[in-house]
Protein backbone atom coordinates (compact mmCIF):
# COMPACT_ATOMS: atom_id res chain seq x y z
CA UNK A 1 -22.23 -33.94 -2.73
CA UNK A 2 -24.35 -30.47 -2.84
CA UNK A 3 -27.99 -30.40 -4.21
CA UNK A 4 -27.48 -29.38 -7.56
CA UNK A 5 -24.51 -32.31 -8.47
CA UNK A 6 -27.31 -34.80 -6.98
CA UNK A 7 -29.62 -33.15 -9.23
CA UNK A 8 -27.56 -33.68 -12.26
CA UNK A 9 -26.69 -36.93 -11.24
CA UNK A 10 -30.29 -37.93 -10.77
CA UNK A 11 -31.02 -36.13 -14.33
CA UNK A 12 -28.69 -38.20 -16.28
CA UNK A 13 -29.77 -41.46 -14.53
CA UNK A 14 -33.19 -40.64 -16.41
CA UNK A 15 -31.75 -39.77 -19.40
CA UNK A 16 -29.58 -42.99 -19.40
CA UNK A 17 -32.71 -45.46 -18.68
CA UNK A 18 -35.10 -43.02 -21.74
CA UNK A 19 -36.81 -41.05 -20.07
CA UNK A 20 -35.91 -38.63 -22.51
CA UNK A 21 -36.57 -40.47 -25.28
CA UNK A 22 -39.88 -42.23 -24.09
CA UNK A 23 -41.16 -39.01 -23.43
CA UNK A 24 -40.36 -37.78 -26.53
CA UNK A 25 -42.44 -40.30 -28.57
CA UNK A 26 -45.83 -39.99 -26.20
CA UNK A 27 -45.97 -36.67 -27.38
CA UNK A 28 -46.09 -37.48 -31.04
CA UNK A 29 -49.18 -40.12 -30.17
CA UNK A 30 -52.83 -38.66 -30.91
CA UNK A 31 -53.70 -38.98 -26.73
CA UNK A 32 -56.71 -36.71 -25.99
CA UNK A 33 -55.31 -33.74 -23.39
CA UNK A 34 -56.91 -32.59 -20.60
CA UNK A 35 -56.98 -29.54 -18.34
CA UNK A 36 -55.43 -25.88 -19.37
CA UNK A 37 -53.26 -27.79 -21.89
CA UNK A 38 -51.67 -25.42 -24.49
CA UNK A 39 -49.82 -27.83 -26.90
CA UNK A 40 -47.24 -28.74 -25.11
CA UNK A 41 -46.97 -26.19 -22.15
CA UNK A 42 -49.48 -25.74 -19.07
CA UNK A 43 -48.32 -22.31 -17.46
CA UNK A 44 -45.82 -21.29 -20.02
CA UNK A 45 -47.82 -18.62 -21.99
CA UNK A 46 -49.29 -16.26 -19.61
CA UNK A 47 -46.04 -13.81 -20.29
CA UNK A 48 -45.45 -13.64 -16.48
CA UNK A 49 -41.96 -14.74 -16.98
CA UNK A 50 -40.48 -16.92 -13.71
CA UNK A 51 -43.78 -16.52 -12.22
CA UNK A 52 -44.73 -18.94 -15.29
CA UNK A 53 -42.66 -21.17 -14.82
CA UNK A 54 -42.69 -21.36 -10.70
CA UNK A 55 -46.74 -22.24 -11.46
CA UNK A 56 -45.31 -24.92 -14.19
CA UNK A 57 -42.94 -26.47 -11.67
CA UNK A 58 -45.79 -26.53 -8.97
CA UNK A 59 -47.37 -28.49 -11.37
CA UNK A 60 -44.95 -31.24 -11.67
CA UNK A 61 -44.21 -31.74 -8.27
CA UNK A 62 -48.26 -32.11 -7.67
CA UNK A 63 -48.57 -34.58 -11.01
CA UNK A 64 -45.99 -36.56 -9.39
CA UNK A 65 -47.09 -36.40 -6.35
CA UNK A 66 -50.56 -37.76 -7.62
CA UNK A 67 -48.88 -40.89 -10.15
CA UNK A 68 -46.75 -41.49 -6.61
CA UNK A 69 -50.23 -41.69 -4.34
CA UNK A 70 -51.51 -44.21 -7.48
CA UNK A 71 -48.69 -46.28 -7.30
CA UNK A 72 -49.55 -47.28 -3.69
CA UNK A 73 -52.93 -47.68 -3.83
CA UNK A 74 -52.54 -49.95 -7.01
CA UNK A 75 -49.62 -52.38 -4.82
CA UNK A 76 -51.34 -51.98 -1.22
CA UNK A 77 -55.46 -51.84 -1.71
CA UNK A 78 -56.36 -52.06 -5.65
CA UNK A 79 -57.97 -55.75 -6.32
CA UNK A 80 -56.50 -56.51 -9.65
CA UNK A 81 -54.56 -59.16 -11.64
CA UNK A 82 -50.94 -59.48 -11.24
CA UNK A 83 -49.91 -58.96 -14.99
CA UNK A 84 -52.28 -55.60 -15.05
CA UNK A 85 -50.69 -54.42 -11.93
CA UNK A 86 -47.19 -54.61 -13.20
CA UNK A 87 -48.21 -53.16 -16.30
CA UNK A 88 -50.20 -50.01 -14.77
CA UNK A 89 -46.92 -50.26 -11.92
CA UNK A 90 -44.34 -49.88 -14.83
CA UNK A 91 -47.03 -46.55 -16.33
CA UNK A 92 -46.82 -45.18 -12.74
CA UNK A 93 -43.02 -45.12 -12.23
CA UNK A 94 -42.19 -44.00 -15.77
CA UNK A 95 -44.78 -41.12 -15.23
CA UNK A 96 -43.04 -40.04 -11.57
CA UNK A 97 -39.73 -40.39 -12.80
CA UNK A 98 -40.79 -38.01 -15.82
CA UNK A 99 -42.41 -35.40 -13.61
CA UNK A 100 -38.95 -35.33 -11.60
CA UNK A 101 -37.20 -34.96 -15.04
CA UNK A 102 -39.04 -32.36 -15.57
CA UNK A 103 -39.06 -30.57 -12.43
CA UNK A 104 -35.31 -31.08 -12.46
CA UNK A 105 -35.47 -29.37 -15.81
CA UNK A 106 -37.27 -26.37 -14.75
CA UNK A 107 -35.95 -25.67 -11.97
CA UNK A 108 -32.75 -25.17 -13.71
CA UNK A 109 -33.98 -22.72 -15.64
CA UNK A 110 -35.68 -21.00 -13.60
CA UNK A 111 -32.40 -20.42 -11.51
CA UNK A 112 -31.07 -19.08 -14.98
CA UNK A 113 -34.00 -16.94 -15.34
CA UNK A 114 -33.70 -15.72 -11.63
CA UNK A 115 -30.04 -14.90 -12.03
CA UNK A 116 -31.02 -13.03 -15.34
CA UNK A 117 -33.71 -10.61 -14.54
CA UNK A 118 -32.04 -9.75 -11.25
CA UNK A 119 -29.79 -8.00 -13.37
CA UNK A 120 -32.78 -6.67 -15.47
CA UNK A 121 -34.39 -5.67 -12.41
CA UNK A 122 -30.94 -3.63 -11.98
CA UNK A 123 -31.25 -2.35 -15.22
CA UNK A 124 -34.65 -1.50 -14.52
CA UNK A 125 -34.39 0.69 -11.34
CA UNK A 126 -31.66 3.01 -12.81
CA UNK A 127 -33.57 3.39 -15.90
CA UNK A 128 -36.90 4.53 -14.27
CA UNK A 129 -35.04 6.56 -11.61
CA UNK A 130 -32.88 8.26 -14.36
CA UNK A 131 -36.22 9.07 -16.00
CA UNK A 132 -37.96 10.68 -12.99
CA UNK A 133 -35.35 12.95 -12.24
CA UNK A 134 -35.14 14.41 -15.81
CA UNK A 135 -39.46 14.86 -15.42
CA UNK A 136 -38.45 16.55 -12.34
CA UNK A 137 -41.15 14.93 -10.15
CA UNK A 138 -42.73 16.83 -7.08
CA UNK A 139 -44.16 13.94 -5.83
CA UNK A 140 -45.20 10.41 -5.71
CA UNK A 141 -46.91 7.71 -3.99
CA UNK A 142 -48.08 4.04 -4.09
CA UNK A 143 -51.43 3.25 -2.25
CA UNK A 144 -53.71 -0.03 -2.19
CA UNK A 145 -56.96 -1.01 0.26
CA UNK A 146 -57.16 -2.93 3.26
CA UNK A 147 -60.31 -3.70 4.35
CA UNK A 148 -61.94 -0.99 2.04
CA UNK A 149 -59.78 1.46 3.50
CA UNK A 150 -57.31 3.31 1.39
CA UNK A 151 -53.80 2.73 2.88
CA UNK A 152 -50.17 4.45 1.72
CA UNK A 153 -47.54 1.90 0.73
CA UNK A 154 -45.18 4.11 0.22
CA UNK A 155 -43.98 7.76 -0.82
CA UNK A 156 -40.84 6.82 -2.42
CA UNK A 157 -39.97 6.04 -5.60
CA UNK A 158 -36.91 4.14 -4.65
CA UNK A 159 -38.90 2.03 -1.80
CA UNK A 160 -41.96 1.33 -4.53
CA UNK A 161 -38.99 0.04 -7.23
CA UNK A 162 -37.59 -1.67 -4.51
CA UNK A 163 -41.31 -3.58 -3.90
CA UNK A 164 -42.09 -4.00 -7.47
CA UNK A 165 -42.10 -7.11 -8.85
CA UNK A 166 -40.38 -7.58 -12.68
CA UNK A 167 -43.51 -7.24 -14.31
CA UNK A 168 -44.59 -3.66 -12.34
CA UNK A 169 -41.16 -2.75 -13.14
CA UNK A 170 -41.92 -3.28 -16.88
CA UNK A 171 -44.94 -1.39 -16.41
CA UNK A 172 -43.02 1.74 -14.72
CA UNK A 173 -40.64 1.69 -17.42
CA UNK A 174 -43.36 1.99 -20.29
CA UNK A 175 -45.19 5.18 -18.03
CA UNK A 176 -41.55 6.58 -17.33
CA UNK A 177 -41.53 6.86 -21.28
CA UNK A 178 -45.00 7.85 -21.92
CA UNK A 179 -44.70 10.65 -19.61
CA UNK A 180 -41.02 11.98 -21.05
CA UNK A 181 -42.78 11.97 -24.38
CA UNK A 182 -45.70 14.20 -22.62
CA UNK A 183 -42.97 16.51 -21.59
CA UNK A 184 -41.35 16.79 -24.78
CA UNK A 185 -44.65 17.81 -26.03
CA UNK A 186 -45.04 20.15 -23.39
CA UNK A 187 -48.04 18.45 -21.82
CA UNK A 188 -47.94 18.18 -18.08
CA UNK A 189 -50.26 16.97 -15.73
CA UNK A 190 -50.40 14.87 -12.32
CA UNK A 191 -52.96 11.60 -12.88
CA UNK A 192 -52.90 8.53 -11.19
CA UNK A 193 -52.36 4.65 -12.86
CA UNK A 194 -53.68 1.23 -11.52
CA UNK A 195 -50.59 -1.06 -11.13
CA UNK A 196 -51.58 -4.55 -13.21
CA UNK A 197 -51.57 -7.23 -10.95
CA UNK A 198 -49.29 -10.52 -11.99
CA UNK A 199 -52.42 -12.78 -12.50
CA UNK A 200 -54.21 -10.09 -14.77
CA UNK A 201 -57.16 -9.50 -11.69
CA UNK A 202 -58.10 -6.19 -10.89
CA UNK A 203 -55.32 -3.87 -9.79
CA UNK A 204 -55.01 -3.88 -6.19
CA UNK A 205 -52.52 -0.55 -6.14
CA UNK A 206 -52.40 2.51 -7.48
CA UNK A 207 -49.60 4.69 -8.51
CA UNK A 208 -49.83 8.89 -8.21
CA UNK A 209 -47.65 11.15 -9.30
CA UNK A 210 -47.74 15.27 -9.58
CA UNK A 211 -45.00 17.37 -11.14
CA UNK A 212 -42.60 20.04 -10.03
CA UNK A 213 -44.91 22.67 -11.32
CA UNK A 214 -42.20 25.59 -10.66
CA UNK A 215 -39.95 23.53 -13.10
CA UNK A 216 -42.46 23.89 -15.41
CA UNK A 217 -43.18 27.52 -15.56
CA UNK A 218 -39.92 28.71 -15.61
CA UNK A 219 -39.12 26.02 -18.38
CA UNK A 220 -42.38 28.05 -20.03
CA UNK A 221 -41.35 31.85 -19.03
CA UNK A 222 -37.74 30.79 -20.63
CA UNK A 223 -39.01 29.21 -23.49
């Protein structure tokens, strides 16, 4: 038996005790919620994509983690009464066996997901690669700092697609068709862009490009 038919085998053993269904009604109950707690969702709305939900399964492996580390101290060290500790022993296991439901959960999706925008990504590098060769590009280049020193990443468009991660991609794809628009309009120029970062923190790499300036004055004298 492979991981993933354990997995689904361990998945349907919690649905089959209620799991599921317990979990299900603690969400309708008024309990106060603590933390970054959006609704229902943690991690889920940052618009990061997979990198969402890698930081949401993080978080269920350290919640269980946590209820697990409880659960021991509460048998081996905690000084209480036997009916409260197999009350508060019961909580515990329901609570890791729900943060494994859910992990199980995401991580399934997430493997979706992955599968998905690697075909995006695809997608992504012949669009934006398509795009510079119709602006005719003379040059371009990817730098960052190390240290406070400036430092080349790369000269290549190819190699700096190849780097990106789906969200810079996105980002190259909206410039790509900002600047054809600028060269339907017959505005050229060379300028430089800060690359967001995934987490939204100040850009850490910058992208330069010039034009093929020849292109553009014969494209001028003919016009």
């Amino acid at each position: 038996m492979n991981y993933k038919e354990f997995r689904q085998k361990e998945k349907s053993f919690y649905e089959k005790i209620g799991v599921k269904c317990i979990k299900k009604l603690v969400l309708k109950l008024p309990l106060p919620k603590f933390g970054a707690r959006e609704e229902n969702n943690y991690y889920l709305k940052k618009g990061n994509g997979i990198a969402d939900l890698q930081d949401q399964k993080k978080f269920f492996y350290f919640n269980g983690v946590i209820h697990g580390v409880t659960l021991l101290w509460q048998c081996f060290f905690a000084s209480v009464s036997p009916v409260f500790l197999l009350i508060t022993s019961v909580i515990q296991v329901y609570l890791i066996m729900l943060q494994r439901y859910n992990y199980i959960r995401i991580e399934e999706v997430i493997e979706k997901g992955e599968s998905l925008e690697k075909k995006k990504i695809k997608n992504l590098k012949i669009y934006i690669l398509e795009k510079e060769a119709q602006l005719k590009m003379h040059h371009v280049r990817l730098y960052g700092y190390e240290l406070w020193k400036e430092v080349t990443i790369s000269e290549s468009l190819e190699d700096i697609l190849n780097q990106a991660s789906y969200l810079e991609l996105m980002y190259y794809k909206r410039l790509f068709c900002h600047l054809e628009k600028e060269n339907q309009q017959g505005v050229w120029h060379s300028d430089e862009y800060d690359i967001p970062s995934l987490d939204n923190s100040i850009s850490n790499k910058t992208f330069v490009l010039t034009y093929d300036y020849s292109s553009i004055k014969d494209k001028k004298q003919s016009s």
